[in-house]
PDB file of N, CA and C in Angstrom:
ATOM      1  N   UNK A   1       0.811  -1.198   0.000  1.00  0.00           N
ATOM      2  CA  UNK A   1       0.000   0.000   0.000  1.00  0.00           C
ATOM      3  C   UNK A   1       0.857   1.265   0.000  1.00  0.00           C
ATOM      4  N   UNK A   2       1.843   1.442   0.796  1.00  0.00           N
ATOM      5  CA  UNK A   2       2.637   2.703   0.345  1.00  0.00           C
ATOM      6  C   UNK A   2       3.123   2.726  -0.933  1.00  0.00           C
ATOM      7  N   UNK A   3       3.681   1.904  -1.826  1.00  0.00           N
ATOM      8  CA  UNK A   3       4.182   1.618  -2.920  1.00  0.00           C
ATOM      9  C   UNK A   3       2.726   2.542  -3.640  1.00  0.00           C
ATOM     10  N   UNK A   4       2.332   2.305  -3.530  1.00  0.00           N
ATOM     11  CA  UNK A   4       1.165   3.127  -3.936  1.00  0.00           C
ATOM     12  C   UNK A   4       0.369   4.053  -4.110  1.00  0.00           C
ATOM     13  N   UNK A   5       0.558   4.518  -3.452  1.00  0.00           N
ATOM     14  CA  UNK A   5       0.632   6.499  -2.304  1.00  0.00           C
ATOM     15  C   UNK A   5       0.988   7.085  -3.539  1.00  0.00           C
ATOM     16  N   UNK A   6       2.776   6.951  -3.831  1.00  0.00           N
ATOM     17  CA  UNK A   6       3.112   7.637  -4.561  1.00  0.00           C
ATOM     18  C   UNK A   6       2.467   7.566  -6.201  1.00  0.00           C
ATOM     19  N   UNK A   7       1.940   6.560  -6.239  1.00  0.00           N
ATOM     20  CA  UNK A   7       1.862   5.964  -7.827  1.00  0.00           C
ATOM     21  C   UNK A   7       0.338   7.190  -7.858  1.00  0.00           C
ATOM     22  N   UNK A   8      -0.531   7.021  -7.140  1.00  0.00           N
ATOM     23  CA  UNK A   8      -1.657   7.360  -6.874  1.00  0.00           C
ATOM     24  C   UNK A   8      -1.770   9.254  -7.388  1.00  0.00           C
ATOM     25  N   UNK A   9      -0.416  10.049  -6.746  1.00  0.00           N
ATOM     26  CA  UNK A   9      -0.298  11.263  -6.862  1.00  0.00           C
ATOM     27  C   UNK A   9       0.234  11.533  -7.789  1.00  0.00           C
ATOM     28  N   UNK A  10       1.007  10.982  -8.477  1.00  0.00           N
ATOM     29  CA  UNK A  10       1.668  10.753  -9.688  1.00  0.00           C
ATOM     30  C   UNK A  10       0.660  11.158 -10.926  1.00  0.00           C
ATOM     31  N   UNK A  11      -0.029  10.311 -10.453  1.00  0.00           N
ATOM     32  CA  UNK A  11      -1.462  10.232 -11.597  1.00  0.00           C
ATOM     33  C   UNK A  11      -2.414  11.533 -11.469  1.00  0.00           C
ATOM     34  N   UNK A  12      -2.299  12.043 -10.118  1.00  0.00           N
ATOM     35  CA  UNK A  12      -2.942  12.760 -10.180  1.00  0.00           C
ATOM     36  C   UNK A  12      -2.761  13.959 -10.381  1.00  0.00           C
ATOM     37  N   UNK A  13      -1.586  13.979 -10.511  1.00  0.00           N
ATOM     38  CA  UNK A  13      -0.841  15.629 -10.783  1.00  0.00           C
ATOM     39  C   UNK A  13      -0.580  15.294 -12.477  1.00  0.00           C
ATOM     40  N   UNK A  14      -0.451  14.141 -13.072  1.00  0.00           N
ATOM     41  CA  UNK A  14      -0.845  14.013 -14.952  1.00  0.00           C
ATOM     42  C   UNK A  14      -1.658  14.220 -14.966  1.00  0.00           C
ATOM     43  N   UNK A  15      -2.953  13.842 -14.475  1.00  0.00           N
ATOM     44  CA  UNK A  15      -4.741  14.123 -15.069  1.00  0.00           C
ATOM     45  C   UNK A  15      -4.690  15.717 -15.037  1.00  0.00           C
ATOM     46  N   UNK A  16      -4.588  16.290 -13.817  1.00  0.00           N
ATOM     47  CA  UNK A  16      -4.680  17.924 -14.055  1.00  0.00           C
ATOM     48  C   UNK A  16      -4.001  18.624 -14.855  1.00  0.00           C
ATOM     49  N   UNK A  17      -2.541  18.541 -15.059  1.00  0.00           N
ATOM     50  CA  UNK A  17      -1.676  18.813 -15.822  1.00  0.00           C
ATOM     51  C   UNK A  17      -1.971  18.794 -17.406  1.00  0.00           C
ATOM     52  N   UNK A  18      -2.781  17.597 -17.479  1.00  0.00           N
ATOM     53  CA  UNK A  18      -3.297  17.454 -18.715  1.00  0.00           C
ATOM     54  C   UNK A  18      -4.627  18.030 -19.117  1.00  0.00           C
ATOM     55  N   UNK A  19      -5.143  18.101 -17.933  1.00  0.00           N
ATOM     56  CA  UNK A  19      -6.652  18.852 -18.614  1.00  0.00           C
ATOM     57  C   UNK A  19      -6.646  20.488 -18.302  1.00  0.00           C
ATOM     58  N   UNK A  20      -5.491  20.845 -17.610  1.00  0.00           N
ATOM     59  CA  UNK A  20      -5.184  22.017 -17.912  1.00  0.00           C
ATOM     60  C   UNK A  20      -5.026  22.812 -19.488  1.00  0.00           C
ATOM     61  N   UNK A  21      -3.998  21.951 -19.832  1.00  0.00           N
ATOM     62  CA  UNK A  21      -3.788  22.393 -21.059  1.00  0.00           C
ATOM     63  C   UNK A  21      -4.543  22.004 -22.177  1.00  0.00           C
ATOM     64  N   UNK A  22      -5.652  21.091 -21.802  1.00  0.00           N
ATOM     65  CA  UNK A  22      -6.771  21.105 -22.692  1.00  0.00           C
ATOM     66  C   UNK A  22      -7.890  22.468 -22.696  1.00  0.00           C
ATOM     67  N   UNK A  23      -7.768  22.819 -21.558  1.00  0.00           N
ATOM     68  CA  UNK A  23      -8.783  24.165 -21.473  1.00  0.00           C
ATOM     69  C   UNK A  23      -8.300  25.217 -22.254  1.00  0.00           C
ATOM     70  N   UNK A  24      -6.639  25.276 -21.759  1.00  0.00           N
ATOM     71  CA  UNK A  24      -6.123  26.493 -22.469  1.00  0.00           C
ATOM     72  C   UNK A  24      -6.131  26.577 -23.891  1.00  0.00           C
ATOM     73  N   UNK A  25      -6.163  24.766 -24.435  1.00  0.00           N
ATOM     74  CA  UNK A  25      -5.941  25.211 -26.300  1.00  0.00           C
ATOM     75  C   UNK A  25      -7.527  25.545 -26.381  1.00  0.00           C
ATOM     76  N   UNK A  26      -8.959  25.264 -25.432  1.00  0.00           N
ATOM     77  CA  UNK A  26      -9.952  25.678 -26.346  1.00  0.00           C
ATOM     78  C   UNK A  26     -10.041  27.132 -25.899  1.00  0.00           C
ATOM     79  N   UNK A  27      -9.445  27.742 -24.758  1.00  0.00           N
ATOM     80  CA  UNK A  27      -9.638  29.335 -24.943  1.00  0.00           C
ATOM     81  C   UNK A  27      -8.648  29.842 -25.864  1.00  0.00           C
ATOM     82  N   UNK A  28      -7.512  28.992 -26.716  1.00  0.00           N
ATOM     83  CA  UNK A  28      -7.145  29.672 -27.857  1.00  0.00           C
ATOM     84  C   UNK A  28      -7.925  29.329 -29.098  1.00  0.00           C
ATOM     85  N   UNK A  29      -8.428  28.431 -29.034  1.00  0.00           N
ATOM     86  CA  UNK A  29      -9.410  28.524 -29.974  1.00  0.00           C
ATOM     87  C   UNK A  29     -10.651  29.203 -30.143  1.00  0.00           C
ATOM     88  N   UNK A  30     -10.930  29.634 -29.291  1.00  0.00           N
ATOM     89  CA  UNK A  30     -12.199  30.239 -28.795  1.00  0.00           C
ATOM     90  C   UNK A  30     -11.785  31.713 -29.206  1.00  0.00           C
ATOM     91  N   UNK A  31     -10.432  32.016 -29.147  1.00  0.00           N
ATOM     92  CA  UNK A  31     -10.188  33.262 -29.386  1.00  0.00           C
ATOM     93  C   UNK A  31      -9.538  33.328 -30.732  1.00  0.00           C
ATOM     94  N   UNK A  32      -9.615  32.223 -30.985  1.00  0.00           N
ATOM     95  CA  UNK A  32      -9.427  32.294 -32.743  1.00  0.00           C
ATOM     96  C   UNK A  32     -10.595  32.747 -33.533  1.00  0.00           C
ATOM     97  N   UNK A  33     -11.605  31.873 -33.504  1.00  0.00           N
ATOM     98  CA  UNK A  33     -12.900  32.085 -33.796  1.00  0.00           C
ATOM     99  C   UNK A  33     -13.046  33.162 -33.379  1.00  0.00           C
ATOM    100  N   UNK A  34     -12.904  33.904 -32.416  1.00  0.00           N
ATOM    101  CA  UNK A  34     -13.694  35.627 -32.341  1.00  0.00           C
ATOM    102  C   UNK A  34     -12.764  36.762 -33.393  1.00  0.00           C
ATOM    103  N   UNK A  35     -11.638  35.931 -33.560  1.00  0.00           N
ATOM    104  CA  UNK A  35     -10.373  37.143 -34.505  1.00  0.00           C
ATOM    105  C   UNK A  35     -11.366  36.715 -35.617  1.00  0.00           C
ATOM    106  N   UNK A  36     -11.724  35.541 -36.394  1.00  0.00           N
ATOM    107  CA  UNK A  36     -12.010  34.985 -37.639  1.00  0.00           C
ATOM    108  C   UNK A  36     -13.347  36.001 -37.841  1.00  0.00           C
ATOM    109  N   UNK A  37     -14.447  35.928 -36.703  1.00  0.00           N
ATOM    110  CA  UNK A  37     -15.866  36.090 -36.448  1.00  0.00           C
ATOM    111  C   UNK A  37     -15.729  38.220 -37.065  1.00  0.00           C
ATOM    112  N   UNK A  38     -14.482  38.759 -36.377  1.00  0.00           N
ATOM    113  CA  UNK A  38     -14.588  39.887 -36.323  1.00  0.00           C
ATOM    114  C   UNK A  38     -14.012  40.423 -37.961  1.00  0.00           C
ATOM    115  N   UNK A  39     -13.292  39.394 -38.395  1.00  0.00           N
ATOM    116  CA  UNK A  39     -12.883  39.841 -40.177  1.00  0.00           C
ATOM    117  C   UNK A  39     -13.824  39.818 -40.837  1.00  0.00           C
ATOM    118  N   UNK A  40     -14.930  38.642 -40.369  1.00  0.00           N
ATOM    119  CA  UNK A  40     -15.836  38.766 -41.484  1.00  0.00           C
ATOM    120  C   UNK A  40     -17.063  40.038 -41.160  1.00  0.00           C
ATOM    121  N   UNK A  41     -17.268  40.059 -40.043  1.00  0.00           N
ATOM    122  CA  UNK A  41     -18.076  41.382 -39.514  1.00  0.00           C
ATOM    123  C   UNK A  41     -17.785  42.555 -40.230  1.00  0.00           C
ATOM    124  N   UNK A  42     -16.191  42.758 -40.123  1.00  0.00           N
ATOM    125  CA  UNK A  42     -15.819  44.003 -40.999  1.00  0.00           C
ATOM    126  C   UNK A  42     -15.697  43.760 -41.920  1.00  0.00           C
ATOM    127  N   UNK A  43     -15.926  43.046 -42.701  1.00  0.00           N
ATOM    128  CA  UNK A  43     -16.141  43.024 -44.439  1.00  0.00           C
ATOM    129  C   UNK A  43     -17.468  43.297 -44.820  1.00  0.00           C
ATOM    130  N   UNK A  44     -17.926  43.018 -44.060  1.00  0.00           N
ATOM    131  CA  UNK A  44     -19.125  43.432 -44.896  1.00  0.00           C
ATOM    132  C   UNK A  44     -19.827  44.462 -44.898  1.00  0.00           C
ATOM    133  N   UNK A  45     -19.413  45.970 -44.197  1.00  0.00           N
ATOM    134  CA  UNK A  45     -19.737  47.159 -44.756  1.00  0.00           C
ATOM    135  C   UNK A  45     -18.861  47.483 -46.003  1.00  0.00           C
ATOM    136  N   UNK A  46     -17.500  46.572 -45.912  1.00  0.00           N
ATOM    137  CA  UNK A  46     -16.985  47.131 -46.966  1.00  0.00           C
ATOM    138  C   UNK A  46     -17.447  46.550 -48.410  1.00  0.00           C
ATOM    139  N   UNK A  47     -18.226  45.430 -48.209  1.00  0.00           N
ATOM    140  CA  UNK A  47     -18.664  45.060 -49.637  1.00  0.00           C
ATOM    141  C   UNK A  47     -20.090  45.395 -49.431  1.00  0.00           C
ATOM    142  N   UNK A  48     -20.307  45.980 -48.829  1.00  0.00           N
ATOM    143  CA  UNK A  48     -21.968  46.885 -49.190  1.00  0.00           C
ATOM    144  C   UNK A  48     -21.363  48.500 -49.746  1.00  0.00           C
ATOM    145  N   UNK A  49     -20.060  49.183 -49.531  1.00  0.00           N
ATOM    146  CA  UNK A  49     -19.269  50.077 -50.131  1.00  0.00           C
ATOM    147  C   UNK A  49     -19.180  49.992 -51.637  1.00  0.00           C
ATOM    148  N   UNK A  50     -18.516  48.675 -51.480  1.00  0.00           N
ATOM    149  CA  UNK A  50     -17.932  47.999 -52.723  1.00  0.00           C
ATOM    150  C   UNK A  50     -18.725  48.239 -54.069  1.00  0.00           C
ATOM    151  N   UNK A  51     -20.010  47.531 -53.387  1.00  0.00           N
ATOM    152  CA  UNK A  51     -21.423  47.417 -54.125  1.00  0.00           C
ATOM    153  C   UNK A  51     -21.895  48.798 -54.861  1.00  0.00           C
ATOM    154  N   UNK A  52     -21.837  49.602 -53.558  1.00  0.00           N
ATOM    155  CA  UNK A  52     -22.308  51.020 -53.818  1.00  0.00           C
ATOM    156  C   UNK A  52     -21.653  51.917 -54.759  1.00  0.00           C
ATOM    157  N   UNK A  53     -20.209  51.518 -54.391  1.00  0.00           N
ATOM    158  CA  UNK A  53     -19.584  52.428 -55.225  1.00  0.00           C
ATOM    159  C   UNK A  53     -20.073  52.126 -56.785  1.00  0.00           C
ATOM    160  N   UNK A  54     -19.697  50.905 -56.990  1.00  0.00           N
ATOM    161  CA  UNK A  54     -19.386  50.409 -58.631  1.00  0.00           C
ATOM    162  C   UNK A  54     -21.177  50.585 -58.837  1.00  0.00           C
ATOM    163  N   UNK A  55     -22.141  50.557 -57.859  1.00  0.00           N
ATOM    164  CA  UNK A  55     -23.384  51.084 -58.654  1.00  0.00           C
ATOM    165  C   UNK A  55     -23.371  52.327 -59.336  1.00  0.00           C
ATOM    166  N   UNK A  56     -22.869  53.074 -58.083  1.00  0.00           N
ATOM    167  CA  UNK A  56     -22.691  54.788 -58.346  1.00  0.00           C
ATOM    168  C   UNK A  56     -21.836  55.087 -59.617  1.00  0.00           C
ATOM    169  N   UNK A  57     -20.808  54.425 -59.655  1.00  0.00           N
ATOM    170  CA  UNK A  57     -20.045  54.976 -60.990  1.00  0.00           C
ATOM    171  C   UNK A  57     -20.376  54.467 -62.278  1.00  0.00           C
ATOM    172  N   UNK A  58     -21.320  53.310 -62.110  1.00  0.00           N
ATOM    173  CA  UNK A  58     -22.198  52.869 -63.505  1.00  0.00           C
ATOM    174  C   UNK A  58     -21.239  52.676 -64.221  1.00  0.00           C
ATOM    175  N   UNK A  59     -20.319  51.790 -64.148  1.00  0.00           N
ATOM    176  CA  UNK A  59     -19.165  51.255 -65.147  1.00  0.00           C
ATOM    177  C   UNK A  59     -19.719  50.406 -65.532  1.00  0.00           C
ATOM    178  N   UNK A  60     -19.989  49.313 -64.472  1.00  0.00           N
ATOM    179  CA  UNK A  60     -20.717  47.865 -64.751  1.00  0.00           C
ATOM    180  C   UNK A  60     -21.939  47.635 -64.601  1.00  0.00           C
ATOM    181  N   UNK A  61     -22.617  46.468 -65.065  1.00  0.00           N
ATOM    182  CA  UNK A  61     -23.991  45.832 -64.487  1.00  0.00           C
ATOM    183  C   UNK A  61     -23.966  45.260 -63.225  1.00  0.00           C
ATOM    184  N   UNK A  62     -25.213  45.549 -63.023  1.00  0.00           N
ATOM    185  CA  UNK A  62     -25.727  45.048 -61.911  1.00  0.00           C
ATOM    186  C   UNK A  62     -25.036  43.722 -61.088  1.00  0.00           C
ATOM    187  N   UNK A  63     -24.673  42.902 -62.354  1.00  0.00           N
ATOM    188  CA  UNK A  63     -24.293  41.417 -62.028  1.00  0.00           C
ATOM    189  C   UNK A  63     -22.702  41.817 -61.471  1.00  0.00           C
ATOM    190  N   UNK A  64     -22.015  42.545 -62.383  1.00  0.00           N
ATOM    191  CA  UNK A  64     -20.809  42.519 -62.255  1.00  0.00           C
ATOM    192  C   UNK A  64     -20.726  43.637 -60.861  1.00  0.00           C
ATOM    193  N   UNK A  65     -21.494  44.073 -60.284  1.00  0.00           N
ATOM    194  CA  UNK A  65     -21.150  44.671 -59.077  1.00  0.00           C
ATOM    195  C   UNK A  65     -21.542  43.510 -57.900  1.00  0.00           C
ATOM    196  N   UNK A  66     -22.335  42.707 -58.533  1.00  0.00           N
ATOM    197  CA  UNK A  66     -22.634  41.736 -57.156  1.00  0.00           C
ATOM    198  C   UNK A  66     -21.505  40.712 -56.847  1.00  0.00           C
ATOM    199  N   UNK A  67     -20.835  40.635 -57.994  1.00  0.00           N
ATOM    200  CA  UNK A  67     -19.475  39.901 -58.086  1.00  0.00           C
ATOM    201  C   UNK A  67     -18.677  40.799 -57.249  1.00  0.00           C
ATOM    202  N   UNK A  68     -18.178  41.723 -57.629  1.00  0.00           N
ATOM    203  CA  UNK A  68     -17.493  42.239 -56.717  1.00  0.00           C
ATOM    204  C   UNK A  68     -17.197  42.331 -55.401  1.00  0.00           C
ATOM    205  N   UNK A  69     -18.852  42.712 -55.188  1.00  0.00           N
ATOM    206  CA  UNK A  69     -19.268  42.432 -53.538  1.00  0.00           C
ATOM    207  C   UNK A  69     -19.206  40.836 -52.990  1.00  0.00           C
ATOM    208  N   UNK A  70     -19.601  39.920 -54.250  1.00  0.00           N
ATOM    209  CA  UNK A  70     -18.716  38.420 -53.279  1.00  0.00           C
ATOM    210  C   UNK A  70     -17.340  38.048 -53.233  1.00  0.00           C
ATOM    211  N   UNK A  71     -16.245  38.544 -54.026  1.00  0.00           N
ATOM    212  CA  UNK A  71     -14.946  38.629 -53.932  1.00  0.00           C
ATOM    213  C   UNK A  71     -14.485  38.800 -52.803  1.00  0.00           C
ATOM    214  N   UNK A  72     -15.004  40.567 -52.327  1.00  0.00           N
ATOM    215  CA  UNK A  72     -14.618  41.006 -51.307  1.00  0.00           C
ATOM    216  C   UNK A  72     -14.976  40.267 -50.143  1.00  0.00           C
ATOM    217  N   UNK A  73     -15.991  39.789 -50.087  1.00  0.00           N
ATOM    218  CA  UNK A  73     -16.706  38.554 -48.838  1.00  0.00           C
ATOM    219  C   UNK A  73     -15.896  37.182 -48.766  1.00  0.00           C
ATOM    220  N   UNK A  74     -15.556  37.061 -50.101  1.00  0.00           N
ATOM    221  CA  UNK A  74     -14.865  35.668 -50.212  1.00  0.00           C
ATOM    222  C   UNK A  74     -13.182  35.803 -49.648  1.00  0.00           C
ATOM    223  N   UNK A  75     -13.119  36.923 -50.081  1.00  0.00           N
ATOM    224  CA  UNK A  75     -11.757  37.592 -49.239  1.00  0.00           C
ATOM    225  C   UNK A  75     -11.382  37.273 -47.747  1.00  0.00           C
ATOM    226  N   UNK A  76     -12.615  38.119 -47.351  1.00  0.00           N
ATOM    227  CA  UNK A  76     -12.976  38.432 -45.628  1.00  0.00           C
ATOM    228  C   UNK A  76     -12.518  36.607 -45.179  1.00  0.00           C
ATOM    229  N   UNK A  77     -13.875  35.727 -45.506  1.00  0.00           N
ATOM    230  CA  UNK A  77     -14.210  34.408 -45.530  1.00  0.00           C
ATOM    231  C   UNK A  77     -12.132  33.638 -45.660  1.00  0.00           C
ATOM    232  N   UNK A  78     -11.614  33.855 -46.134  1.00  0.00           N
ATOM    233  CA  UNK A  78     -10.875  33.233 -46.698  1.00  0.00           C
ATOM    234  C   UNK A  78      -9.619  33.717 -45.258  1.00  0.00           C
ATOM    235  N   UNK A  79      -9.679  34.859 -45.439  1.00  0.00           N
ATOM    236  CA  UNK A  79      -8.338  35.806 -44.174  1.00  0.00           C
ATOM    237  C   UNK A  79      -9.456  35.050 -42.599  1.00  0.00           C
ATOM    238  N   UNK A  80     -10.005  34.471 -42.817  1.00  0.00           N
ATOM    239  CA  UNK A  80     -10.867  34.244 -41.054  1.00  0.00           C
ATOM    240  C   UNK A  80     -10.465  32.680 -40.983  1.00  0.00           C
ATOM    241  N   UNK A  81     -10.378  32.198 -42.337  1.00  0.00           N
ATOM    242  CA  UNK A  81     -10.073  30.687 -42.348  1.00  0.00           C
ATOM    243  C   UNK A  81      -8.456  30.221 -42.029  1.00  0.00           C
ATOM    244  N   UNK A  82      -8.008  31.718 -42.787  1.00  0.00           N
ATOM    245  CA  UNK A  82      -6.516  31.348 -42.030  1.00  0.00           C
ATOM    246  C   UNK A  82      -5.937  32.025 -40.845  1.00  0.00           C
ATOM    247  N   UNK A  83      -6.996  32.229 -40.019  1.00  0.00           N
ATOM    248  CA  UNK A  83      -6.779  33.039 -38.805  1.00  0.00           C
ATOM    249  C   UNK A  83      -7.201  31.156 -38.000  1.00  0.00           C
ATOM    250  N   UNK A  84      -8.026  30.704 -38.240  1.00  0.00           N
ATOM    251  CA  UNK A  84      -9.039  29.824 -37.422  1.00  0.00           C
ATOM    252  C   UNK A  84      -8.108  28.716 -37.643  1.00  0.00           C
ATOM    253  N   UNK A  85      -7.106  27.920 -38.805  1.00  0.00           N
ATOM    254  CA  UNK A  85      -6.908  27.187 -39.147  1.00  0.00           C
ATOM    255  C   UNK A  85      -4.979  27.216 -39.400  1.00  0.00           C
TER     256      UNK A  85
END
């Protein structure tokens, strides 16, 4: 039974040790997702800009301004994926 004592604390200072640093990678993940969450937030006044502008200057059609405005989204989308990943 003493042989054992020690084996016992052993284990128990790995289990915490280990689920410590399980918490900490999901509050870095957790704070990945809010960097990712906040690129795409700010993209998208800028592709309602985007939109506006190229309406306003009547270069293009309709279609080709909605393109634009998903580029710029696909942009946002794309910079959050390599923030998250």
């Amino acid at each position: 039974m003493p042989k054992l004592k020690p084996l016992i604390t052993a284990a128990v200072i790995a289990i915490s040790f280990l689920s410590s640093s399980e918490i900490s990678f999901a509050a870095q993940q957790a704070q990945q997702r809010q960097q990712a969450r906040d690129v795409r937030q700010q993209a998208r006044p800028e592709a309602r800009q985007t939109k506006q502008d190229c309406r306003a200057a009547n270069q293009k059609s309709n279609a080709a301004c909605r393109q634009d405005k998903r580029h710029t989204k696909q942009d946002a989308r794309k910079t959050g994926r390599d923030i998250k990943y």
